[in-house]
N, C-alpha and C. Protein backbone atom coordinates (compact mmCIF):
# COMPACT_ATOMS: atom_id res chain seq x y z
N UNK A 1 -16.36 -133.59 -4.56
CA UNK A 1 -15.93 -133.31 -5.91
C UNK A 1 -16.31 -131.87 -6.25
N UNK A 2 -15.74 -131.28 -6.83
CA UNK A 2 -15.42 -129.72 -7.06
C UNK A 2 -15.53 -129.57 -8.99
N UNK A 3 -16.17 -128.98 -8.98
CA UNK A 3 -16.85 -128.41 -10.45
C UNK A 3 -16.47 -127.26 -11.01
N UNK A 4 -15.60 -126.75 -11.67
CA UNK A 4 -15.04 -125.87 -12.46
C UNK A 4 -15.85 -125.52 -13.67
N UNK A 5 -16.14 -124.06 -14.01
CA UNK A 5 -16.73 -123.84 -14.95
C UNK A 5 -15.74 -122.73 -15.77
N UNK A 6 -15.46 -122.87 -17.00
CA UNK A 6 -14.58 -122.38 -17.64
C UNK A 6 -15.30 -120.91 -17.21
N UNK A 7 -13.75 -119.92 -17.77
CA UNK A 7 -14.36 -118.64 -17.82
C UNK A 7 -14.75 -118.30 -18.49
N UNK A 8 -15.81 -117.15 -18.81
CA UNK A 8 -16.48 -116.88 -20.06
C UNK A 8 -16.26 -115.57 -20.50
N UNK A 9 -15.66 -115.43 -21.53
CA UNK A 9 -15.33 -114.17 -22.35
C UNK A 9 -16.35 -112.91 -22.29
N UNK A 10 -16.93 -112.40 -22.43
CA UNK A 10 -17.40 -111.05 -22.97
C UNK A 10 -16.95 -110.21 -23.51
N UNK A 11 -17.89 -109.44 -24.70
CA UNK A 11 -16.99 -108.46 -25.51
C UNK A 11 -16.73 -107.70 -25.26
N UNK A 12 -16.72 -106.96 -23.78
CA UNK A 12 -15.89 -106.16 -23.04
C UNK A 12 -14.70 -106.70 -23.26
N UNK A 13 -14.58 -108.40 -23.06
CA UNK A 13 -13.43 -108.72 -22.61
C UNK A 13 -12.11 -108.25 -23.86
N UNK A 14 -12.66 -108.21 -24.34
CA UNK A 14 -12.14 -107.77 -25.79
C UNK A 14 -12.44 -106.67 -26.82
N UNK A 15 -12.11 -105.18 -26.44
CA UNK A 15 -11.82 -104.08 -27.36
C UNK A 15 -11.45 -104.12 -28.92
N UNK A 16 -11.04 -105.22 -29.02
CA UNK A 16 -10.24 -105.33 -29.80
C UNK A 16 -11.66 -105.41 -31.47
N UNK A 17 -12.39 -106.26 -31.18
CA UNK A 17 -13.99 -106.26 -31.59
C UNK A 17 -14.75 -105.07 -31.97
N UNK A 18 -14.68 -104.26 -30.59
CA UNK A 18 -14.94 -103.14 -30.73
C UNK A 18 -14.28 -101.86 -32.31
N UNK A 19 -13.23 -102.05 -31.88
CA UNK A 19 -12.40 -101.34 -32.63
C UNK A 19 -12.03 -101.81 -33.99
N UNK A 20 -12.14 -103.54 -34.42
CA UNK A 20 -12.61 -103.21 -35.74
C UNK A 20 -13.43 -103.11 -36.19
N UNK A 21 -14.70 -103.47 -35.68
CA UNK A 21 -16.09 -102.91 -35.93
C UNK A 21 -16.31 -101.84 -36.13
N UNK A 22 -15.73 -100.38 -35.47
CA UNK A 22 -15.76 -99.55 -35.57
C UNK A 22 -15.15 -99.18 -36.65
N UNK A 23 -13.42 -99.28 -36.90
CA UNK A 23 -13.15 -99.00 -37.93
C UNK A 23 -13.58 -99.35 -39.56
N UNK A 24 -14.06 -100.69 -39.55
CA UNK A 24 -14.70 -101.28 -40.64
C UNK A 24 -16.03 -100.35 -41.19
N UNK A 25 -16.97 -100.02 -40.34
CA UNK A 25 -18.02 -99.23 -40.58
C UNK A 25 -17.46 -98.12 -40.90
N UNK A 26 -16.69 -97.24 -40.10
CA UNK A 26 -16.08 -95.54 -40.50
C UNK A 26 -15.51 -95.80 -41.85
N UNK A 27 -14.98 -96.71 -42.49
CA UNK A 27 -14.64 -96.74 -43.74
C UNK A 27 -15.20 -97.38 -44.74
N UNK A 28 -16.38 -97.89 -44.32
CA UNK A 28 -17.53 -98.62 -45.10
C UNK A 28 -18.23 -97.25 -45.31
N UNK A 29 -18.74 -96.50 -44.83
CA UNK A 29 -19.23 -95.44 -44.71
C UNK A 29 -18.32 -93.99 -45.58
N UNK A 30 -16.96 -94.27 -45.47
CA UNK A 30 -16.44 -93.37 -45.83
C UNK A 30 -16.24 -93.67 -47.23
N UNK A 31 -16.05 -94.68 -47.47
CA UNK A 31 -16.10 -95.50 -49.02
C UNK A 31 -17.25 -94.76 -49.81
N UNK A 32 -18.70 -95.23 -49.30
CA UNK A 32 -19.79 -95.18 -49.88
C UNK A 32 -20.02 -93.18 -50.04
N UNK A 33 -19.31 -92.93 -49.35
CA UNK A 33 -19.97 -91.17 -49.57
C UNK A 33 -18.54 -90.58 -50.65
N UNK A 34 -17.90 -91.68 -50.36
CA UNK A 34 -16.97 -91.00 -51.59
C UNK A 34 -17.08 -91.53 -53.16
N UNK A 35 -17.44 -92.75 -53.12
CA UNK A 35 -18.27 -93.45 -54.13
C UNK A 35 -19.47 -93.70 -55.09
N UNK A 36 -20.27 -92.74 -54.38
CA UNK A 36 -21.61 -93.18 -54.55
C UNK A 36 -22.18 -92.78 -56.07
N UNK A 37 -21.19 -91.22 -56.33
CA UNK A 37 -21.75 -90.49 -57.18
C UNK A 37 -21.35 -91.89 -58.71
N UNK A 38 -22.01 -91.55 -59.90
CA UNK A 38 -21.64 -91.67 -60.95
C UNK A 38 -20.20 -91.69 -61.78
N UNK A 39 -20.24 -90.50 -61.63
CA UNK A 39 -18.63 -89.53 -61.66
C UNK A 39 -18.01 -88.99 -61.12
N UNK A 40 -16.92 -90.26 -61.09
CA UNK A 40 -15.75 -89.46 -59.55
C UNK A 40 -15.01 -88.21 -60.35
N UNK A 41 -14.91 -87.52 -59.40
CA UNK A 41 -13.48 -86.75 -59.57
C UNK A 41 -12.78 -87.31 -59.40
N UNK A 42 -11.52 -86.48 -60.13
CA UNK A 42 -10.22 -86.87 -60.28
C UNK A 42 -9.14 -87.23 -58.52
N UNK A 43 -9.53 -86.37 -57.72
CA UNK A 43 -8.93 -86.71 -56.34
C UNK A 43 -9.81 -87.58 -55.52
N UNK A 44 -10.95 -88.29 -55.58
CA UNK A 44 -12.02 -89.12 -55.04
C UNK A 44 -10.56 -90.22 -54.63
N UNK A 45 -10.25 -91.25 -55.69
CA UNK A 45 -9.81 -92.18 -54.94
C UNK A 45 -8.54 -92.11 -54.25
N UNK A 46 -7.43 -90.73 -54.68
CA UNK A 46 -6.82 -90.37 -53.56
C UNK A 46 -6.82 -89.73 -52.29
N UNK A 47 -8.13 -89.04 -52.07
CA UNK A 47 -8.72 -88.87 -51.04
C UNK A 47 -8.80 -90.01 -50.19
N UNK A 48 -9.48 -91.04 -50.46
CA UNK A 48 -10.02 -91.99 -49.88
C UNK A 48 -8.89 -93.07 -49.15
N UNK A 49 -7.48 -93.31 -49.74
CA UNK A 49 -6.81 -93.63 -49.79
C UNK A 49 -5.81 -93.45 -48.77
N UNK A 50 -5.76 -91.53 -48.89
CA UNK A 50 -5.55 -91.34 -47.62
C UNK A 50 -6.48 -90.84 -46.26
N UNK A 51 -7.24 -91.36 -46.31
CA UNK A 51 -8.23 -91.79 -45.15
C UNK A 51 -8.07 -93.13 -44.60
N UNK A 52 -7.79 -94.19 -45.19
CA UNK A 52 -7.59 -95.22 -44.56
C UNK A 52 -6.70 -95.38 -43.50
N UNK A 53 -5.44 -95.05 -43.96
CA UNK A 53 -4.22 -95.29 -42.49
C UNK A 53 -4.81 -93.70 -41.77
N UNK A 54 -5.24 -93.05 -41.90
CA UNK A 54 -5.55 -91.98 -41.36
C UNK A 54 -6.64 -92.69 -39.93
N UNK A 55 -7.82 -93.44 -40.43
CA UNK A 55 -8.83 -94.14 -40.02
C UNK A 55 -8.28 -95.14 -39.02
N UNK A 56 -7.05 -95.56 -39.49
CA UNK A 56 -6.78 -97.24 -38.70
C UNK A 56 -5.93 -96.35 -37.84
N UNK A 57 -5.08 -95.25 -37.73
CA UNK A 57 -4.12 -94.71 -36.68
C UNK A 57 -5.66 -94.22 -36.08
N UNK A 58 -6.39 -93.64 -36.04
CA UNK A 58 -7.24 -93.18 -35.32
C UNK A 58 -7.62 -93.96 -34.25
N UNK A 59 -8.34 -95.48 -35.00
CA UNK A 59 -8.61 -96.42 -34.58
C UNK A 59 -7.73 -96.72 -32.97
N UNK A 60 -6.24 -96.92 -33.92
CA UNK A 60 -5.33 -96.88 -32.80
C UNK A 60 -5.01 -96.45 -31.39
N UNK A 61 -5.23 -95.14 -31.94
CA UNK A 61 -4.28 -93.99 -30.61
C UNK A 61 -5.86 -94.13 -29.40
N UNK A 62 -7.11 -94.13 -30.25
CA UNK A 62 -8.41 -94.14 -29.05
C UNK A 62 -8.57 -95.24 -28.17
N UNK A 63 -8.21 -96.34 -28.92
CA UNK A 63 -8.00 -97.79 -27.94
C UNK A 63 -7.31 -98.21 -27.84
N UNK A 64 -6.40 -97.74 -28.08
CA UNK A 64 -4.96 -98.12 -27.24
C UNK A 64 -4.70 -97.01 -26.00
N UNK A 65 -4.81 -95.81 -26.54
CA UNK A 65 -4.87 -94.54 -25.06
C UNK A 65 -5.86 -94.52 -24.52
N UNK A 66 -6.70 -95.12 -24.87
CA UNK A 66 -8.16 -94.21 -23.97
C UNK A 66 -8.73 -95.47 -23.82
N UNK A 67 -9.33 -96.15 -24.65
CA UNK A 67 -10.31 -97.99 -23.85
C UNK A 67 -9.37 -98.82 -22.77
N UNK A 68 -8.17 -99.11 -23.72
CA UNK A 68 -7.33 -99.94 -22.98
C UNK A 68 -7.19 -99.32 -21.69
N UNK A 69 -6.85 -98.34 -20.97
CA UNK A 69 -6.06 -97.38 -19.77
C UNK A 69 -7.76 -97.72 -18.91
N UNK A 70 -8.83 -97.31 -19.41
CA UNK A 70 -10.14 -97.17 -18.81
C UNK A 70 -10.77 -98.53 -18.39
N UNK A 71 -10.60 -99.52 -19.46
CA UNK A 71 -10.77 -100.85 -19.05
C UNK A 71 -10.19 -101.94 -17.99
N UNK A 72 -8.77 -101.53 -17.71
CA UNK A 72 -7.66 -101.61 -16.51
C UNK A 72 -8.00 -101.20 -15.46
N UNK A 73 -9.08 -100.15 -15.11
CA UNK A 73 -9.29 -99.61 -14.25
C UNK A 73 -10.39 -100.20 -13.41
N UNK A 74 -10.15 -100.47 -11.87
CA UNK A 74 -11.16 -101.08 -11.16
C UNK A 74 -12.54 -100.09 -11.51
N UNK A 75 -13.30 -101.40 -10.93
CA UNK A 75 -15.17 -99.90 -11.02
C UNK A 75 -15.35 -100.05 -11.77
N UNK A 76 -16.71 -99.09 -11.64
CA UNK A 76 -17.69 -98.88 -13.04
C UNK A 76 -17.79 -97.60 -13.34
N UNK A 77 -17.14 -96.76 -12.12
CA UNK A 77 -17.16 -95.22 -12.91
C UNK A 77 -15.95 -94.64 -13.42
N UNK A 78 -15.37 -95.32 -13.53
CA UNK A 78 -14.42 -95.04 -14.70
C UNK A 78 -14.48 -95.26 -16.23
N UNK A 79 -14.95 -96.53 -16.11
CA UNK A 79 -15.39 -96.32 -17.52
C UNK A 79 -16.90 -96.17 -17.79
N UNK A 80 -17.58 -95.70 -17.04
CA UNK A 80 -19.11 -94.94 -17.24
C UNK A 80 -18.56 -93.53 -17.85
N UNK A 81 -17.71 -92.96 -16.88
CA UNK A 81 -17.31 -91.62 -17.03
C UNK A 81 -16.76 -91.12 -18.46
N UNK A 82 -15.69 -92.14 -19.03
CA UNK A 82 -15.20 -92.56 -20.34
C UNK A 82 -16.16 -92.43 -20.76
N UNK A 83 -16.89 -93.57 -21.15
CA UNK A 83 -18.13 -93.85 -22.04
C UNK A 83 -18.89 -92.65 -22.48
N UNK A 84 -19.10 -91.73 -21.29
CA UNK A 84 -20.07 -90.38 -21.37
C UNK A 84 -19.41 -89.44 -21.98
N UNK A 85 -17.83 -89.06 -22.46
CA UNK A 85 -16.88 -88.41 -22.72
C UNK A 85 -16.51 -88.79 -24.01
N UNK A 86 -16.44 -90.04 -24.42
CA UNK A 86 -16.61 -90.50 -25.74
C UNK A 86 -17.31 -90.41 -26.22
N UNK A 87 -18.80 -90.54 -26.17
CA UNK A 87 -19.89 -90.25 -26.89
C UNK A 87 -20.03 -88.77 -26.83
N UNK A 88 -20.14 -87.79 -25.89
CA UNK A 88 -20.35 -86.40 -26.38
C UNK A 88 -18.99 -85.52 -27.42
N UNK A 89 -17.74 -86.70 -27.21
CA UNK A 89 -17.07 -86.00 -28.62
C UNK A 89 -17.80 -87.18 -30.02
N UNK A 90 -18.45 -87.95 -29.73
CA UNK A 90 -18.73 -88.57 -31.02
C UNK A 90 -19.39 -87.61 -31.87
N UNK A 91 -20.59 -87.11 -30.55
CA UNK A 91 -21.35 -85.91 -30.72
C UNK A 91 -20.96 -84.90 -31.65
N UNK A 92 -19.68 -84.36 -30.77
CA UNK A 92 -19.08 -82.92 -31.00
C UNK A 92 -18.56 -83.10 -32.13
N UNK A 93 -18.12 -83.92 -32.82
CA UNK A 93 -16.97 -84.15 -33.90
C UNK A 93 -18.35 -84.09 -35.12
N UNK A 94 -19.26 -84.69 -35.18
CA UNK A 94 -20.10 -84.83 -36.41
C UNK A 94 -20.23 -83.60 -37.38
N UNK A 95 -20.13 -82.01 -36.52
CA UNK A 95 -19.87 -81.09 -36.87
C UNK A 95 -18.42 -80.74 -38.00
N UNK A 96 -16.73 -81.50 -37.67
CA UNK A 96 -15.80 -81.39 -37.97
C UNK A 96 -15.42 -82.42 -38.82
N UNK A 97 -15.64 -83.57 -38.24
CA UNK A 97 -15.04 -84.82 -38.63
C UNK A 97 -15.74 -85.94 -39.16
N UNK A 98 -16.85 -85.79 -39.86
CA UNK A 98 -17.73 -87.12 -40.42
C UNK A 98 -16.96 -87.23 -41.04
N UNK A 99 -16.49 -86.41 -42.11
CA UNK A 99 -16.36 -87.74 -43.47
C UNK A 99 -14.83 -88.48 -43.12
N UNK A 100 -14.52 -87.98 -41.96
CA UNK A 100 -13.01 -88.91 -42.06
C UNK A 100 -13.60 -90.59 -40.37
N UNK A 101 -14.93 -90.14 -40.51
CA UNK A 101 -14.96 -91.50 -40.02
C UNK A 101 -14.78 -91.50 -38.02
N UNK A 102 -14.64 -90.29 -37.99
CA UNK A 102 -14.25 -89.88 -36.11
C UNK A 102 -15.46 -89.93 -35.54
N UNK A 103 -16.45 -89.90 -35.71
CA UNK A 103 -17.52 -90.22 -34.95
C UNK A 103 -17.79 -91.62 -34.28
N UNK A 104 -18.23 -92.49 -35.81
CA UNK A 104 -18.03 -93.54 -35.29
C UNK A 104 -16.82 -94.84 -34.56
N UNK A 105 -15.95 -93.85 -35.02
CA UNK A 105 -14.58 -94.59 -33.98
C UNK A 105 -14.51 -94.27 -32.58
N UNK A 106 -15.09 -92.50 -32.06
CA UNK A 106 -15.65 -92.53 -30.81
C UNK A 106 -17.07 -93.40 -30.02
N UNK A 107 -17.50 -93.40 -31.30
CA UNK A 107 -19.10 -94.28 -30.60
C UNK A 107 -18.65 -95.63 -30.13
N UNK A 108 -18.14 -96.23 -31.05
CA UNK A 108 -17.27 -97.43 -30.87
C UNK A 108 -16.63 -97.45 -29.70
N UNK A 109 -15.93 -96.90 -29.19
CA UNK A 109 -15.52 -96.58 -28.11
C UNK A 109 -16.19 -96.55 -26.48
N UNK A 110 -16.85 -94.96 -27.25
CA UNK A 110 -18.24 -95.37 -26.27
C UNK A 110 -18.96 -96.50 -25.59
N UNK A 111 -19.29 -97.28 -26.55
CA UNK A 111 -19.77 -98.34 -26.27
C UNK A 111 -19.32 -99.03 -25.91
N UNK A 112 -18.23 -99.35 -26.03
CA UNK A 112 -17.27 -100.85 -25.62
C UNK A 112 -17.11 -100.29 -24.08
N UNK A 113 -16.63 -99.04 -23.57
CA UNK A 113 -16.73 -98.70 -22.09
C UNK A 113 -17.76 -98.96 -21.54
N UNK A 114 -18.94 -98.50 -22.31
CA UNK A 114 -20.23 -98.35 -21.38
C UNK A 114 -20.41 -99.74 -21.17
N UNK A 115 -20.56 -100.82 -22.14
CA UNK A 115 -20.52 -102.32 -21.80
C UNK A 115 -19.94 -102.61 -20.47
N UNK A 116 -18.53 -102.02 -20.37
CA UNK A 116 -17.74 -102.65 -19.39
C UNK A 116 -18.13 -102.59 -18.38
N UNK A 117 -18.96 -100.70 -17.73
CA UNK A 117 -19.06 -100.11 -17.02
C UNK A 117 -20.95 -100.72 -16.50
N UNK A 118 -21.66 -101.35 -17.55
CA UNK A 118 -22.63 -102.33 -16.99
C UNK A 118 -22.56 -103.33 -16.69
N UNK A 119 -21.45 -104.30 -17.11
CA UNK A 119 -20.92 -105.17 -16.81
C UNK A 119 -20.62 -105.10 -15.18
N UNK A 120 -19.66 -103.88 -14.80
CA UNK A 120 -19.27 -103.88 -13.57
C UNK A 120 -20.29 -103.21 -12.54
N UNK A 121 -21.18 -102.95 -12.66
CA UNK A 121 -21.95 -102.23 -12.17
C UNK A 121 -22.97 -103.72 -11.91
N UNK A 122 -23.60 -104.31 -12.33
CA UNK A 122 -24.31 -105.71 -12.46
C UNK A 122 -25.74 -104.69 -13.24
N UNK A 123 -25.97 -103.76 -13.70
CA UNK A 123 -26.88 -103.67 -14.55
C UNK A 123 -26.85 -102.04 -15.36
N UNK A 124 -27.49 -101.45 -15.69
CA UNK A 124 -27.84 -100.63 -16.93
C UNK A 124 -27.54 -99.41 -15.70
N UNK A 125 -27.02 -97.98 -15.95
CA UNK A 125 -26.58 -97.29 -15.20
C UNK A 125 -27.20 -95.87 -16.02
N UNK A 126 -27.61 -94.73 -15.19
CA UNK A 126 -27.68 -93.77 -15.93
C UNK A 126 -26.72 -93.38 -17.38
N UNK A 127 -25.53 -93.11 -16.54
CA UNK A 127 -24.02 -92.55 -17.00
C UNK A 127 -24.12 -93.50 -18.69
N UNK A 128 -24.12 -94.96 -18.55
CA UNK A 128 -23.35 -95.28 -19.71
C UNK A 128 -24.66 -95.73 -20.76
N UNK A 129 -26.03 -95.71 -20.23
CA UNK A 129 -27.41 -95.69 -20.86
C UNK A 129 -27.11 -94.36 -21.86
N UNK A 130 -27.25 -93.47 -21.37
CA UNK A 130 -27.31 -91.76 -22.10
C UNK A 130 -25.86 -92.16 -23.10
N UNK A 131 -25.07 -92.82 -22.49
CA UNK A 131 -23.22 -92.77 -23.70
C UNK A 131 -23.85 -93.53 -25.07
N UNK A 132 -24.42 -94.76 -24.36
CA UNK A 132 -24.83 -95.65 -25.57
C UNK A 132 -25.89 -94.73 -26.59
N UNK A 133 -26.82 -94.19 -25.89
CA UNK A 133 -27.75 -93.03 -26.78
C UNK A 133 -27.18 -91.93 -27.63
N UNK A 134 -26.42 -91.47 -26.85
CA UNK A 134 -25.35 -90.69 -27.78
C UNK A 134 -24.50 -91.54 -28.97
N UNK A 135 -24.08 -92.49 -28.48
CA UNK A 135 -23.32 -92.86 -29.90
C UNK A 135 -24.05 -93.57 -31.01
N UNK A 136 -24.88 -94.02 -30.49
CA UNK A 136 -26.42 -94.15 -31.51
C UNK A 136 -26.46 -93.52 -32.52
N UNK A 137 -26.90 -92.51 -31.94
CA UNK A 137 -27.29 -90.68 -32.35
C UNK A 137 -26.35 -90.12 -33.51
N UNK A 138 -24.89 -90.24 -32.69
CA UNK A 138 -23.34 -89.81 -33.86
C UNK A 138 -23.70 -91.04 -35.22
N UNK A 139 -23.51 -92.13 -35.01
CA UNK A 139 -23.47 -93.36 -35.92
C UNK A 139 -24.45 -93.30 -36.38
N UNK A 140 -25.94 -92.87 -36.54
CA UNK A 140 -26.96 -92.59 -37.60
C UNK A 140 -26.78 -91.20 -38.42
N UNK A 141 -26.27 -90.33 -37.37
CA UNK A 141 -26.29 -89.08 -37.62
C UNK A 141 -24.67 -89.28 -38.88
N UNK A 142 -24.10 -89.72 -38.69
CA UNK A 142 -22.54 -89.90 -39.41
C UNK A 142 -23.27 -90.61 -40.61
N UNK A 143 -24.07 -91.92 -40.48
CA UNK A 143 -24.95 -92.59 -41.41
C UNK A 143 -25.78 -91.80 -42.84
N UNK A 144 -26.19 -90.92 -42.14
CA UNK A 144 -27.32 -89.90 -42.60
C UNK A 144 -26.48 -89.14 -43.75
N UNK A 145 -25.69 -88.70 -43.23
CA UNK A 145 -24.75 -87.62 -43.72
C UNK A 145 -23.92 -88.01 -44.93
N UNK A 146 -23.13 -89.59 -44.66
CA UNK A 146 -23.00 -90.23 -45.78
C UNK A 146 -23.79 -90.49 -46.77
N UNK A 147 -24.87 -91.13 -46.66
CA UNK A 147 -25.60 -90.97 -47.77
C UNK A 147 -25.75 -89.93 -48.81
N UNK A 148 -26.81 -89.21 -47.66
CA UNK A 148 -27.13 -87.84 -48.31
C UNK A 148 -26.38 -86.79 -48.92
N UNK A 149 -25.00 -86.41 -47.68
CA UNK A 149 -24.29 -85.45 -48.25
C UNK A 149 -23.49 -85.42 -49.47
């Protein structure tokens, strides 16, 4: 007699997690730094407004072009390599792009590769250890900035 054990999902197995998580926070975040004050200005909630489909196409074009294509890919250094490339623009962008939320849609990213890329690897790897640290780093640092700025 022969014993079958269902297959078991992981949230690698699914980007999809990833990416609204990500987007949900970049605009939880983008909400609150446009919100926070007392007294909005007059362009506050059209600003914000158009940030959203701005946020969810973002969302889009990164995991649909870039997770999905990397996750397809046999190995673990492909999407280690990803992972490390996503997080140093999560990095790079905090400079340009916080308040529209691009950091953490790269960290998001980041991470969901680097998962994959320990996943396939059978444990914790230089390459996607340092990605996950980096997008840490962007997503407090993006955190920080909301508040405060």
């Amino acid at each position: 007699m022969t014993t079958t054990t269902p297959a078991r999902r992981t949230s690698t197995d699914m980007p999809v997690l990833f990416a609204v998580g990500g987007a949900t926070v970049s605009l939880a975040l983008m909400a609150y730094a446009t919100f926070k004050e007392d007294e909005q200005l007059p362009g506050d909630l059209g600003a914000f407004l158009w940030g959203v489909p701005i946020t969810v196409a973002a969302t889009a074009l990164i995991f649909l072009l870039v997770v999905a294509p990397v996750l397809r890919s046999p190995g673990a250094e492909a999407p280690a390599r990803a992972a490390l490339v996503l997080s140093l623009l999560a990095v790079a962008t905090l400079a340009i792009a916080f308040i529209a939320g691009l950091p953490v849609l790269l960290a998001a990213a980041a991470t969901c590769t680097a998962m994959a890329a320990r996943r396939r690897a059978g444990r914790w790897t230089v390459v996607p250890g340092v990605a996950v640290t980096l997008s840490v780093v962007a997503v407090v640092v993006t955190t920080v900035l909301a508040i405060v700025g």
